[in-house]
N, C-alpha and C. Protein backbone atom coordinates (compact mmCIF):
# COMPACT_ATOMS: atom_id res chain seq x y z
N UNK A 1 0.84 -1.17 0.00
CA UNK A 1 0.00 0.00 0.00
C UNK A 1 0.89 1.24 0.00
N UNK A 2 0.70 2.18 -0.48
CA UNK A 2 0.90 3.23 -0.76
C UNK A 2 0.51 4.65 0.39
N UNK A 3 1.25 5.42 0.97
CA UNK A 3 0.53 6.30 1.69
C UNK A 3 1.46 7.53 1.59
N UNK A 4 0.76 8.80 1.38
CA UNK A 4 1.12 9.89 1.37
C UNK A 4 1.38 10.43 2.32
N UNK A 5 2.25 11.39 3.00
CA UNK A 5 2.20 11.71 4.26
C UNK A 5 3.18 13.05 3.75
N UNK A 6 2.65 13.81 4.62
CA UNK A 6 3.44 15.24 3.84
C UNK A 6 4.27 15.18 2.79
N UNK A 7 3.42 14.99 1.58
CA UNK A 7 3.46 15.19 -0.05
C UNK A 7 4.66 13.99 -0.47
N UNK A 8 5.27 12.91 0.68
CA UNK A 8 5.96 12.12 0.74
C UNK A 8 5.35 10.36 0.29
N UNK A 9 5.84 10.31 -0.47
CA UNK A 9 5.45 8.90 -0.81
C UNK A 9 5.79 7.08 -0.26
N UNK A 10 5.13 6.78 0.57
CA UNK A 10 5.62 5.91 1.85
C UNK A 10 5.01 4.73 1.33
N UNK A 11 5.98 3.33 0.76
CA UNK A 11 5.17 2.11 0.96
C UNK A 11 5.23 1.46 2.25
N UNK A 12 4.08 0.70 2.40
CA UNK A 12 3.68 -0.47 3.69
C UNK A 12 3.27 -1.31 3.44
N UNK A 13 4.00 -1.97 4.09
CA UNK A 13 3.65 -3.85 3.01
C UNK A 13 2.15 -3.74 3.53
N UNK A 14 1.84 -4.54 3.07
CA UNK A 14 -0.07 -5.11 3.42
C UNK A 14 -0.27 -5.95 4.30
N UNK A 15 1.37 -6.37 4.52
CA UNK A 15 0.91 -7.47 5.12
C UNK A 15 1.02 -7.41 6.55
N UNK A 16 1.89 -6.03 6.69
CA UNK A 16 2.24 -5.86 8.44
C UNK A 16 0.62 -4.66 8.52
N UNK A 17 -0.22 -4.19 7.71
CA UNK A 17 -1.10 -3.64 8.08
C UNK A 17 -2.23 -4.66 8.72
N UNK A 18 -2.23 -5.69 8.16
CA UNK A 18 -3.10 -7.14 8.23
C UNK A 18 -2.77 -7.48 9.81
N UNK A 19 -1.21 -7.56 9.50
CA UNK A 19 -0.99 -8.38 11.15
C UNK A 19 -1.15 -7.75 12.44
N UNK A 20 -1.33 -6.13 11.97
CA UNK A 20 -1.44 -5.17 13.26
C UNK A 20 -3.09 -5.30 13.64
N UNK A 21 -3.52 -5.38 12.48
CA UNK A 21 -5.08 -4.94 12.69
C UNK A 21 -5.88 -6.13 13.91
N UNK A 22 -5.11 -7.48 13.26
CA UNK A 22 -5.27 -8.55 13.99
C UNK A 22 -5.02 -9.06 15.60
N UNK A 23 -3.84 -8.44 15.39
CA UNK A 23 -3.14 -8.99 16.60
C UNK A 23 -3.36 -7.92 17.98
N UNK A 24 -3.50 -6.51 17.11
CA UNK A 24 -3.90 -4.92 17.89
C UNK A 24 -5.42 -4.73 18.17
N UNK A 25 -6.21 -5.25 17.21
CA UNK A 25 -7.27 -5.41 17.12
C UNK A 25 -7.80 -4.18 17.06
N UNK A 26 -7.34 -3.77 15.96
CA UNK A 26 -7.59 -1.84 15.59
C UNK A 26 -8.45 -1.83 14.24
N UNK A 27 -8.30 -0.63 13.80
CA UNK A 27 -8.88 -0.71 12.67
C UNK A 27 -7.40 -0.19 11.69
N UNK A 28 -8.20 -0.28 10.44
CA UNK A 28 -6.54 -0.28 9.65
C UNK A 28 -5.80 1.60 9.46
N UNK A 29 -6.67 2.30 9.66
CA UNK A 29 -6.24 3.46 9.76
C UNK A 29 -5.26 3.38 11.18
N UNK A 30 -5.69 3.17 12.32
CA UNK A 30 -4.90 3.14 13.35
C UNK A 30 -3.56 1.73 13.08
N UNK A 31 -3.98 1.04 12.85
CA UNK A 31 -2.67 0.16 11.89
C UNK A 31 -1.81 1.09 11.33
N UNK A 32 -2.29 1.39 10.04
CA UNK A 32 -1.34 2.09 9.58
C UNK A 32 -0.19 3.30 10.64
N UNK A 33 -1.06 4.35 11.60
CA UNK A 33 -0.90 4.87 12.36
C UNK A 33 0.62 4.21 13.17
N UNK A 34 0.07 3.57 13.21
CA UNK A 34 1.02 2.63 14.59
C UNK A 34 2.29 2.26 13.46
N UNK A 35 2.06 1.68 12.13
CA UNK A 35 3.48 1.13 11.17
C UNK A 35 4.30 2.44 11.35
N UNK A 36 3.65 3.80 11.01
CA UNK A 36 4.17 5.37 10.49
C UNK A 36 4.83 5.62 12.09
N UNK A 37 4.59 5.36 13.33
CA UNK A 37 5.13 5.85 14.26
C UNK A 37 6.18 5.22 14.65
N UNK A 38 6.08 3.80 14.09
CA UNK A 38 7.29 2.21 14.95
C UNK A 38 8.39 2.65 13.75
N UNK A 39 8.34 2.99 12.34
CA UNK A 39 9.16 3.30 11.43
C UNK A 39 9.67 4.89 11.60
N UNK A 40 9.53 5.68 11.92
CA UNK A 40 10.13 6.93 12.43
C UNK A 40 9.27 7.91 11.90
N UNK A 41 8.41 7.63 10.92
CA UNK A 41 7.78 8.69 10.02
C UNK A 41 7.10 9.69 10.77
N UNK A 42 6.60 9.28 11.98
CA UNK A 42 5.61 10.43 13.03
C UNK A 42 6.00 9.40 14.36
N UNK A 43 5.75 10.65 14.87
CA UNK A 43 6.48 10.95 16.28
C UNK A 43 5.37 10.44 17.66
N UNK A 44 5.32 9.87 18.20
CA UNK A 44 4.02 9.40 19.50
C UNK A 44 4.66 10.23 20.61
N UNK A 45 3.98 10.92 20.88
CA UNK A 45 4.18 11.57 22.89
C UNK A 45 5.18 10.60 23.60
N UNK A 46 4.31 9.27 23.87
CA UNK A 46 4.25 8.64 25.02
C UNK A 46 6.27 8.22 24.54
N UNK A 47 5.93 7.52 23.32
CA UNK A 47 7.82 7.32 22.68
C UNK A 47 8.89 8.38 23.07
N UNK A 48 8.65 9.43 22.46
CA UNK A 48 8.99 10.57 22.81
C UNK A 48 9.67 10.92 24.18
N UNK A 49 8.54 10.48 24.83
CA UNK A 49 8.92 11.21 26.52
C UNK A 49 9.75 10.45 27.40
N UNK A 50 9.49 8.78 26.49
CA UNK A 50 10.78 7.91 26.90
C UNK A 50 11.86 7.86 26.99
N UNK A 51 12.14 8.12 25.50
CA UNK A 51 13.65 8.70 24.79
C UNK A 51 13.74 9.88 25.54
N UNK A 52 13.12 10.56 26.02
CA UNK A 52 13.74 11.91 26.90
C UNK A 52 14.07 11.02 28.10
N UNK A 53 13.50 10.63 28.70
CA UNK A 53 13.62 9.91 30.28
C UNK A 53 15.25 8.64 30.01
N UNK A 54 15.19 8.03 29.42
CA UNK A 54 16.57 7.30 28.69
C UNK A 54 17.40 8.13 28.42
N UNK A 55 17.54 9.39 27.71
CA UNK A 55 18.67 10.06 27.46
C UNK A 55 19.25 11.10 28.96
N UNK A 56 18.20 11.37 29.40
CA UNK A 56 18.64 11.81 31.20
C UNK A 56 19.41 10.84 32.27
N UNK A 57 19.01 9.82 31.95
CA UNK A 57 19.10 8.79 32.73
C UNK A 57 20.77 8.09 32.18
N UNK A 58 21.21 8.31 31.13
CA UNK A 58 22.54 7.94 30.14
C UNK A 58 22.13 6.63 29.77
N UNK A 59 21.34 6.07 29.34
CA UNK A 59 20.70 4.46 28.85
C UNK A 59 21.79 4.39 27.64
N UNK A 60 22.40 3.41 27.46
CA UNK A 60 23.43 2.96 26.52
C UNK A 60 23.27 1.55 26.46
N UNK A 61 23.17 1.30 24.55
CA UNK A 61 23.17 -0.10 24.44
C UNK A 61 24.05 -0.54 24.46
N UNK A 62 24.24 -2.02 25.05
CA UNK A 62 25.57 -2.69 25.61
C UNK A 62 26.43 -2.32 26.57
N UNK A 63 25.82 -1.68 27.20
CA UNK A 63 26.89 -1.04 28.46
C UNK A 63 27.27 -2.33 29.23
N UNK A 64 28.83 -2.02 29.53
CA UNK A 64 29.22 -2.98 30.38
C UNK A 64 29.62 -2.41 31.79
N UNK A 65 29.40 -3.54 32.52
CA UNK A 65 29.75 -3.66 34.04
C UNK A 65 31.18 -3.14 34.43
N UNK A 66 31.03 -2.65 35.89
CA UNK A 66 32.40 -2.33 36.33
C UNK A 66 32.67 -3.80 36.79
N UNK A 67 32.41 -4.50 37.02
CA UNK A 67 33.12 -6.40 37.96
C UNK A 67 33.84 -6.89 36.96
N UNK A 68 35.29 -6.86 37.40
CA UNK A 68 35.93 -7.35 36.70
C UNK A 68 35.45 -9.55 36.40
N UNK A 69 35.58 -9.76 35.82
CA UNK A 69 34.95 -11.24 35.38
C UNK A 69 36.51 -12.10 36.35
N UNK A 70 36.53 -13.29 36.76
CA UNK A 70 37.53 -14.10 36.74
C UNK A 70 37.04 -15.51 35.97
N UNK A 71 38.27 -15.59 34.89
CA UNK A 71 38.62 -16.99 34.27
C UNK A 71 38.82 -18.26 35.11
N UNK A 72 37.79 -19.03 35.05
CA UNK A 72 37.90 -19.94 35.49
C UNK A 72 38.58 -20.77 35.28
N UNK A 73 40.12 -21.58 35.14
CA UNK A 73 40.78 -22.76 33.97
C UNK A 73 39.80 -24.30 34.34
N UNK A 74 39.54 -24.54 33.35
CA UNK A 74 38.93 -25.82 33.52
C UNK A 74 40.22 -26.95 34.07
N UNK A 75 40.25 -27.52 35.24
CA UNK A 75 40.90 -28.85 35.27
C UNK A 75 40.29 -30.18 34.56
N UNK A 76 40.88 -30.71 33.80
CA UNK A 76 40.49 -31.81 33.43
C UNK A 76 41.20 -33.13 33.85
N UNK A 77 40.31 -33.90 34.04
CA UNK A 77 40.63 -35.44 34.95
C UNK A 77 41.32 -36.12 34.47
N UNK A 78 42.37 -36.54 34.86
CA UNK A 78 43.17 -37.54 33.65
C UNK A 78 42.45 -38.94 33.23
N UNK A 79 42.45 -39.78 32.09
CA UNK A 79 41.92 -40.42 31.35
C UNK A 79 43.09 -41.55 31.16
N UNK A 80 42.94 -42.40 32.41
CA UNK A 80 43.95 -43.56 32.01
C UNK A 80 44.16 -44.04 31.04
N UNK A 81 43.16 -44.76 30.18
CA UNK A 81 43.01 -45.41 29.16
C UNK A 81 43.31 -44.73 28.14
N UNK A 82 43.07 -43.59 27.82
CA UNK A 82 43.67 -42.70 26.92
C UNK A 82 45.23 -42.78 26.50
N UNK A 83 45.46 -42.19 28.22
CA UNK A 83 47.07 -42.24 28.04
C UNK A 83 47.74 -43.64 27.84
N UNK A 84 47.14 -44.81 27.99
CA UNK A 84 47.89 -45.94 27.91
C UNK A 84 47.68 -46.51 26.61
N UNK A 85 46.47 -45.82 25.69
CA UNK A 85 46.77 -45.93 24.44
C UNK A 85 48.08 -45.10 23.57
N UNK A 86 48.09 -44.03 23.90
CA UNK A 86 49.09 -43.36 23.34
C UNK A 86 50.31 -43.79 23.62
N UNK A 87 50.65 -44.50 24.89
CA UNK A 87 51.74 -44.52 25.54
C UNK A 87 52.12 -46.08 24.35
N UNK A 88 51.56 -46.98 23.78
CA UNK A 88 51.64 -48.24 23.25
C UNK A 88 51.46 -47.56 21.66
N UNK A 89 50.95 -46.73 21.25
CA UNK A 89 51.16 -46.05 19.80
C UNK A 89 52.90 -45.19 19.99
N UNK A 90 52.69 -44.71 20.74
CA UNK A 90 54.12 -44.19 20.52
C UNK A 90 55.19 -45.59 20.46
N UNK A 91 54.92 -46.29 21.61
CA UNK A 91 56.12 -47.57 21.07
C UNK A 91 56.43 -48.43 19.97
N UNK A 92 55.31 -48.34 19.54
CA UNK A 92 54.91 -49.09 18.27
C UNK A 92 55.64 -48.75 17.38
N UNK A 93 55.45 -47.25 17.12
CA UNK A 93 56.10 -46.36 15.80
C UNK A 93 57.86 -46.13 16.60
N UNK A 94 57.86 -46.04 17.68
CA UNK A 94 59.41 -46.32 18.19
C UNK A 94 60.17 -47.77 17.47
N UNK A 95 59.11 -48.96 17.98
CA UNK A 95 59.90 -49.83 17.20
C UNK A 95 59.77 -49.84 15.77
N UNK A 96 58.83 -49.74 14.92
CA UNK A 96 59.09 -49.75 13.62
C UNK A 96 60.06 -48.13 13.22
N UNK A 97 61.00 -47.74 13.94
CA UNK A 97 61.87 -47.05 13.62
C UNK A 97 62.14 -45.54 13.15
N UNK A 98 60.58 -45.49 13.86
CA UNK A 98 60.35 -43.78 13.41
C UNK A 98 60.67 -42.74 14.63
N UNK A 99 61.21 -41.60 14.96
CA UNK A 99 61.46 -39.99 15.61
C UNK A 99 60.09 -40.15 16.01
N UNK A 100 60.11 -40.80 17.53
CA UNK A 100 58.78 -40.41 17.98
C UNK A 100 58.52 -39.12 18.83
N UNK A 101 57.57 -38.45 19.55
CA UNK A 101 57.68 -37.87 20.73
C UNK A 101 56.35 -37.87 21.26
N UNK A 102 56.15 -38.08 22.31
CA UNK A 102 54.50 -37.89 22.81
C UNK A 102 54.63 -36.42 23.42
N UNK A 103 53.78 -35.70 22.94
CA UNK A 103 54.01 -33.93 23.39
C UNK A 103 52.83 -33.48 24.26
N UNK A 104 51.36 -34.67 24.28
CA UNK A 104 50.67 -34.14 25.47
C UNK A 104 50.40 -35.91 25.79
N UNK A 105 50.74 -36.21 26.94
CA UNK A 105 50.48 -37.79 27.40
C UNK A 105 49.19 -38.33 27.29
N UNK A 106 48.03 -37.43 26.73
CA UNK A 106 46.70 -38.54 26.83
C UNK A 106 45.97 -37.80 25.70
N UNK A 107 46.67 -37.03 24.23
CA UNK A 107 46.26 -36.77 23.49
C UNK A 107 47.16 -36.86 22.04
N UNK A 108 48.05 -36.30 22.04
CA UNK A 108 49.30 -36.43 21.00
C UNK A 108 50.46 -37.08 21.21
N UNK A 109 50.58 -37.70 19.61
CA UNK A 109 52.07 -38.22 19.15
C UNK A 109 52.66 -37.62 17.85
N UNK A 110 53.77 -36.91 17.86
CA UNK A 110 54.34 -36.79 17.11
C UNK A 110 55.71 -37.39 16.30
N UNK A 111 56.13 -37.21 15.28
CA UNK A 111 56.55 -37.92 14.26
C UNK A 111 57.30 -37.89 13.85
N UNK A 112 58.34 -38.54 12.80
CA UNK A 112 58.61 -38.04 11.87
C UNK A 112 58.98 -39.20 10.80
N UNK A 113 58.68 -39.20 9.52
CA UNK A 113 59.32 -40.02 8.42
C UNK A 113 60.06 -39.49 7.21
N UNK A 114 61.38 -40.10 7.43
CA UNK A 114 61.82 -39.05 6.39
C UNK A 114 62.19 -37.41 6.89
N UNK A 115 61.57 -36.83 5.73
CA UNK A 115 61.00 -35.63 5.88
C UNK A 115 60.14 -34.65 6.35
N UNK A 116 59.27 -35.77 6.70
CA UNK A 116 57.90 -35.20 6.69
C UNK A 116 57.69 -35.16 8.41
N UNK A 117 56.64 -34.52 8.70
CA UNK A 117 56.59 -34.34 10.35
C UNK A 117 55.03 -34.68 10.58
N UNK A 118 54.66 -35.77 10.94
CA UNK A 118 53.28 -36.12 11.50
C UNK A 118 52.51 -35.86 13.01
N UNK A 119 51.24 -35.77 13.11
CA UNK A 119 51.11 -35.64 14.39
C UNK A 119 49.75 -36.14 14.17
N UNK A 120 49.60 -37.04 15.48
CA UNK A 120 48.34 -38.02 15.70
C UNK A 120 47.83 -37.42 16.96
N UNK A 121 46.71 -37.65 16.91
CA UNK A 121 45.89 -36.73 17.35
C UNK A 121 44.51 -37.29 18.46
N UNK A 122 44.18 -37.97 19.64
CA UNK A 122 43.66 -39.36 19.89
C UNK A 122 42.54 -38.66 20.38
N UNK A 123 40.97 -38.81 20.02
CA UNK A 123 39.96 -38.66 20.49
C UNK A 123 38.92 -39.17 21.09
N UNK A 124 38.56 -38.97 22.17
CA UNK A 124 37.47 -40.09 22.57
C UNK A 124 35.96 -39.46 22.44
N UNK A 125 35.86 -40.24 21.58
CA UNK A 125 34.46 -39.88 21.27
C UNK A 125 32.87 -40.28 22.76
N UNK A 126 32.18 -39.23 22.81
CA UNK A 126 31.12 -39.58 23.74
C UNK A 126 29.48 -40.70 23.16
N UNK A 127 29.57 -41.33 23.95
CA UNK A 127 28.56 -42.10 24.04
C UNK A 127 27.47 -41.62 23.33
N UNK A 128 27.20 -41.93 22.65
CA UNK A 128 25.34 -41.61 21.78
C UNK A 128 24.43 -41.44 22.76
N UNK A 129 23.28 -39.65 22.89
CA UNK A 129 22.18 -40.17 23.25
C UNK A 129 21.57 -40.83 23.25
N UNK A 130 20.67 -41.55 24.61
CA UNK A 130 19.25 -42.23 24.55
C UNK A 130 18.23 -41.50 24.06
């Protein structure tokens, strides 16, 4: 729809006039009314006197707190089985004759063949929801 408003040419979908009328339970002139005031086109008192009361008041979006936050470090539990897999992959590739190194004991092994520099990487996957 189409609406004039000081010699200004304003579309409004139809369809937010529909959903106001419904949900506001107005008639569509006051619909419209209400699209022209929520979009900036005209001005409401009651809006108005808010934004005055917010701008006295210093209202800022995203304002942050003076409390400084503290980082919590997560401890994590050691994982026997983990590490005693890695600990038997690293020997493995020790005896078949490769530059081993284990660089975290219950997650990585590193490598080398040749040239090249590998790193294994051991994950334990979690149990499937019920």
């Amino acid at each position: 729809m189409n609406y004039i408003l000081n010699g200004k040419h304003i579309h409004i979908p139809n369809e937010e006039i529909e959903k106001n009328c419904k949900l506001l339970q107005v008639s569509k002139e006051e619909a419209i009314q209400i699209w022209l005031e929520d979009e900036g086109y005209l001005e409401n008192e009651t809006v108005k006197e808010l934004t005055e009361k917010a701008k006295a008041n210093k209202v800022k979006l995203g304002a942050k707190s003076d409390k400084v936050r503290k980082t919590v470090k997560r401890e994590r539990k050691p994982d026997e089985e983990k590490e005693n897999l890695i600990e038997i992959l690293a020997n493995c590739l020790k005896n078949a004759g490769f530059d081993t190194e284990i660089t975290n004991k219950s997650k990585i092994i590193e490598f080398n063949v040749g040239k090249n520099h590998y790193k294994l990487d051991l994950i334990k996957q979690r149990p499937p929801k019920k």
